[in-house]
Protein backbone atom coordinates (compact mmCIF):
# COMPACT_ATOMS: atom_id res chain seq x y z
CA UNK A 1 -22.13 29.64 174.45
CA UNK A 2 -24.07 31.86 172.11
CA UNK A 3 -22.66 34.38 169.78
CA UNK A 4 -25.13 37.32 168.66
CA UNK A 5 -21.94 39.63 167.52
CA UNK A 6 -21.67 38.58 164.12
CA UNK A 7 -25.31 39.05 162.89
CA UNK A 8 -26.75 35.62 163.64
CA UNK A 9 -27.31 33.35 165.95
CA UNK A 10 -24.95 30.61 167.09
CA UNK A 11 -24.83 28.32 169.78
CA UNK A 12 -22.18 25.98 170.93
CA UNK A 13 -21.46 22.83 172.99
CA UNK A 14 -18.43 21.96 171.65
CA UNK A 15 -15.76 20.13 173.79
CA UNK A 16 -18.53 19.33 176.34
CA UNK A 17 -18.07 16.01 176.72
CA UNK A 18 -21.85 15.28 175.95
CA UNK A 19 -23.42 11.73 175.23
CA UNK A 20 -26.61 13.41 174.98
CA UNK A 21 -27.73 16.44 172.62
CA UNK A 22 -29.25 18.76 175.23
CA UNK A 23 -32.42 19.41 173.64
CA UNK A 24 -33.89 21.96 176.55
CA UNK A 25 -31.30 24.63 175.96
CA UNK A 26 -31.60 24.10 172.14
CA UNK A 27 -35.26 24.23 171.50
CA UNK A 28 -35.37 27.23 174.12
CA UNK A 29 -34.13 29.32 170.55
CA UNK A 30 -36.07 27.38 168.05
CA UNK A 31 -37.13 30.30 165.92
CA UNK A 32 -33.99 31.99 166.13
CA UNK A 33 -30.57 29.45 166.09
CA UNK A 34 -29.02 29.58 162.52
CA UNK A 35 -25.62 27.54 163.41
CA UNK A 36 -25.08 24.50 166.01
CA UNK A 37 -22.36 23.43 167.18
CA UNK A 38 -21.96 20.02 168.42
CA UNK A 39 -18.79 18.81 167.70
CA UNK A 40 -16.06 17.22 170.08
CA UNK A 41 -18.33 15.21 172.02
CA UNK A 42 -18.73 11.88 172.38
CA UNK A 43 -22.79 11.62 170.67
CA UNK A 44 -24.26 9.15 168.62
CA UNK A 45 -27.76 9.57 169.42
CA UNK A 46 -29.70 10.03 166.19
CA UNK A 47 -30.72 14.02 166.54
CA UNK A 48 -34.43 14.20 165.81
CA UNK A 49 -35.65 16.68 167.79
CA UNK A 50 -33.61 19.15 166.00
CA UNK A 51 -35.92 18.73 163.09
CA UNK A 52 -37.82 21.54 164.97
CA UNK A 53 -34.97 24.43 164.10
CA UNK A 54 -36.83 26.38 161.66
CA UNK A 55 -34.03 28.65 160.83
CA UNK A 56 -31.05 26.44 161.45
CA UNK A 57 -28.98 27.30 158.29
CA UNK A 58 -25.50 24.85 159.87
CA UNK A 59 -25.13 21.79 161.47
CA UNK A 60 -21.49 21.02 163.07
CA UNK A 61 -21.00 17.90 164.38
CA UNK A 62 -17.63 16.98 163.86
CA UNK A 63 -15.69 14.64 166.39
CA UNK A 64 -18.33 12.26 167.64
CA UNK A 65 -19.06 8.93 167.36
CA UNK A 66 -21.73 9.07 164.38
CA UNK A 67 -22.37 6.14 162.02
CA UNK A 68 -23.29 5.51 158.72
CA UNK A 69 -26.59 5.18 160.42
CA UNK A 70 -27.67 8.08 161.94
CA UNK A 71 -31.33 9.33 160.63
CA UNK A 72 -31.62 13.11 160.45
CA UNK A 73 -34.31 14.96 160.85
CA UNK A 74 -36.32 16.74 157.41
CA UNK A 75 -34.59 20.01 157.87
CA UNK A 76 -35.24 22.66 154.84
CA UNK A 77 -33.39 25.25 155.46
CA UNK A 78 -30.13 23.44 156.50
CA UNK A 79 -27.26 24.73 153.73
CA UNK A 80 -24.05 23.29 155.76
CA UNK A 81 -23.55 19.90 157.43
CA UNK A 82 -20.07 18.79 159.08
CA UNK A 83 -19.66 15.33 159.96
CA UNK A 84 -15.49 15.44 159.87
CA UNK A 85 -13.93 12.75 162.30
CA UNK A 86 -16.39 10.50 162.88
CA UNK A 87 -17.25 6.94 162.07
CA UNK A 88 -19.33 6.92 158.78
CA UNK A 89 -18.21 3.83 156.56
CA UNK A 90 -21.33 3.33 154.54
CA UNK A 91 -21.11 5.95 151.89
CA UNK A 92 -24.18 5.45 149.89
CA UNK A 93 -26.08 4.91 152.85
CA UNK A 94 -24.73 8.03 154.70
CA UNK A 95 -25.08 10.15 151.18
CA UNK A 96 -28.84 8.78 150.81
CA UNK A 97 -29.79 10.17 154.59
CA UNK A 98 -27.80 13.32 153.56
CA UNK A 99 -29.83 14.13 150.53
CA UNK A 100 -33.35 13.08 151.37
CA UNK A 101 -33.05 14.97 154.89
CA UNK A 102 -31.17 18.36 153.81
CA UNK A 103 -32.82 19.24 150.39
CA UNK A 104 -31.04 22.44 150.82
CA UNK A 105 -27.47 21.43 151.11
CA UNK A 106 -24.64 23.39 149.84
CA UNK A 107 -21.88 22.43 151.71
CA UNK A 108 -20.75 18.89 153.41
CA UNK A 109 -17.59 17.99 155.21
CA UNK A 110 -17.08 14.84 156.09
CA UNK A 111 -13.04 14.63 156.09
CA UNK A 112 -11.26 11.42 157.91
CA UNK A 113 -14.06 9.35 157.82
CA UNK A 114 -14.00 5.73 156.28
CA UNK A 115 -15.96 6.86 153.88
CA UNK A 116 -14.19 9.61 152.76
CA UNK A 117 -10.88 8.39 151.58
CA UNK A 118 -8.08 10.87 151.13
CA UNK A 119 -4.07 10.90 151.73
CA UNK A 120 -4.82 12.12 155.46
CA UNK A 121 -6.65 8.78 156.16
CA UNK A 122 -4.54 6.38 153.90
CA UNK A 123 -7.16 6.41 150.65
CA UNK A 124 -5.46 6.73 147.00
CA UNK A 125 -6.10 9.48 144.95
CA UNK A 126 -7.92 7.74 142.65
CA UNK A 127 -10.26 6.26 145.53
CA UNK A 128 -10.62 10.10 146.75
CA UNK A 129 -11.77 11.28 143.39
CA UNK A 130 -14.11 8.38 142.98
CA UNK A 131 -15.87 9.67 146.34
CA UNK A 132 -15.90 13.24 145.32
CA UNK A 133 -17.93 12.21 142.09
CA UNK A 134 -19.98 9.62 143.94
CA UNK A 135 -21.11 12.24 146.29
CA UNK A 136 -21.17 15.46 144.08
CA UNK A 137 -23.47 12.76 141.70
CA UNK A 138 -25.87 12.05 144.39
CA UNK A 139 -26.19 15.81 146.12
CA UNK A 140 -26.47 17.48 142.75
CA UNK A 141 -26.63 21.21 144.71
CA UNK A 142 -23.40 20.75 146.08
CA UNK A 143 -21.24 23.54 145.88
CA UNK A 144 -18.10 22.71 148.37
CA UNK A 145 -16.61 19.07 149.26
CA UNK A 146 -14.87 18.91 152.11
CA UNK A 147 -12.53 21.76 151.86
CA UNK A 148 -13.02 21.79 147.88
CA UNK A 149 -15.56 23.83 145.83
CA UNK A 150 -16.94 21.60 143.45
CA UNK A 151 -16.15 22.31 139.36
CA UNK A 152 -18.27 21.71 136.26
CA UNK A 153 -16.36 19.15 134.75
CA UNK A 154 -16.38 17.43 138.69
CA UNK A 155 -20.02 17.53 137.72
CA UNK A 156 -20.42 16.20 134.48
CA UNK A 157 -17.81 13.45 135.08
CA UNK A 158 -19.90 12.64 138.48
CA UNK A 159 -22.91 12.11 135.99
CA UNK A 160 -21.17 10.19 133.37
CA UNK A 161 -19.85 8.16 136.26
CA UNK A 162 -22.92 7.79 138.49
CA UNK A 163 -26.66 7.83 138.34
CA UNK A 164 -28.42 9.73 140.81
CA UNK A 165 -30.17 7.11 143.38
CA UNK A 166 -34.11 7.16 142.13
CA UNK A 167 -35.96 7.38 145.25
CA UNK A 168 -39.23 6.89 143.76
CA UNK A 169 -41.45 3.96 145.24
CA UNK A 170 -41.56 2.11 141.69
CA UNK A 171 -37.92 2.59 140.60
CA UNK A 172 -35.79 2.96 144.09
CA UNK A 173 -32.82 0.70 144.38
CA UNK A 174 -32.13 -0.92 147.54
CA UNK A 175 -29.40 0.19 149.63
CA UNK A 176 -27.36 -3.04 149.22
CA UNK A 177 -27.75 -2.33 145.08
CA UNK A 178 -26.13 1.37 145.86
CA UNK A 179 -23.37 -0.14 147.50
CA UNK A 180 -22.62 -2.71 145.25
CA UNK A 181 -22.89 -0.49 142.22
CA UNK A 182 -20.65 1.99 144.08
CA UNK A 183 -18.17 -0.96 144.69
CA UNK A 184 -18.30 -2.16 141.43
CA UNK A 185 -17.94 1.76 139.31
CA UNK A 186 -14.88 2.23 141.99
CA UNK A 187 -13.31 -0.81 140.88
CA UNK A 188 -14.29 0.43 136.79
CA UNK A 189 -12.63 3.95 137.75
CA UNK A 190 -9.81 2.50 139.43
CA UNK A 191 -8.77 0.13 136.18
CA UNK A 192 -9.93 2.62 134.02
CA UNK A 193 -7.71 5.20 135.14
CA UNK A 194 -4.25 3.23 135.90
């Protein structure tokens, strides 16, 4: 379904049932699409081909079966990316794709995922904070979380907190060092802040 009515456009194949991303109808607009909506499907195919949206400004893919380990596509110009209701557990891992793929990023969602603790999904509050600050640490653009706009002092605890991962040949950490350093600063917040 496209939508031209509200000034840009927008296609959508949500509730489709899809275990493939039907590339033919989506590259047919590949100077043009600006939002994409994939979301209540049942795909877990890594989307590369989508790498060739040049103005593609959202990405909804909420309700699939997405991993930790899907690879994106370099997309510039992408400012929104919804991942809610999926099957991400890896949070550094996921966050590392995330940043090196959408420089651009303003806006994330990933609610009731593994990965994103919160009451909704059984996670503390002190395990939801620690993934805000994880996350806003890492994506330094962010603006919104979730459903949250992210504050200064968000920020300047998520640096206190975190280091950004270097990605830098010389000085990159592996991704089993990100996880364990995650791990280890949640348990550090956690006993800090009882």
């Amino acid at each position: 379904m496209e939508d031209h009515v509200s000034g840009f456009q927008r296609l959508s194949f949500a509730y489709q049932d899809l275990t493939e991303i039907p590339y033919e109808s989506i590259l047919a607009q590949t100077e043009t699409l600006e939002v994409l909506d994939l979301s209540y499907n049942l795909l877990d195919e890594n989307p590369v081909l989508l790498g060739q949206l040049q103005k593609l400004s959202t990405l909804v893919l909420d309700c699939n079966s997405y991993t930790s380990h899907i690879k994106f596509p370099f997309m510039p110009s992408v400012t929104t990316v919804c991942v809610n209701k999926n099957r991400i557990g890896n949070l550094p891992l996921f966050v590392e794709e995330v940043r090196q793929k959408f420089p651009a990023i303003r806006i994330l969602s990933m609610m009731n995922n593994e990965a994103a603790p919160s009451y909704f999904n059984g996670g503390s509050h002190t395990q939801y904070v620690d993934y805000r600050q994880y996350v806003i640490s890492q994506i330094p653009g962010l603006e919104v979380l979730d459903d949250t706009g992210v504050l200064q002092e968000e920020r300047v605890q998520a640096r206190r907190t975190y280091r950004l991962q270097q990605s830098s040949a010389g000085g990159r950490r592996t991704k089993d060092d990100a996880l364990r350093k995650h791990t280890h600063t949640h348990s550090a917040v956690r006993f800090r802040r009882q």
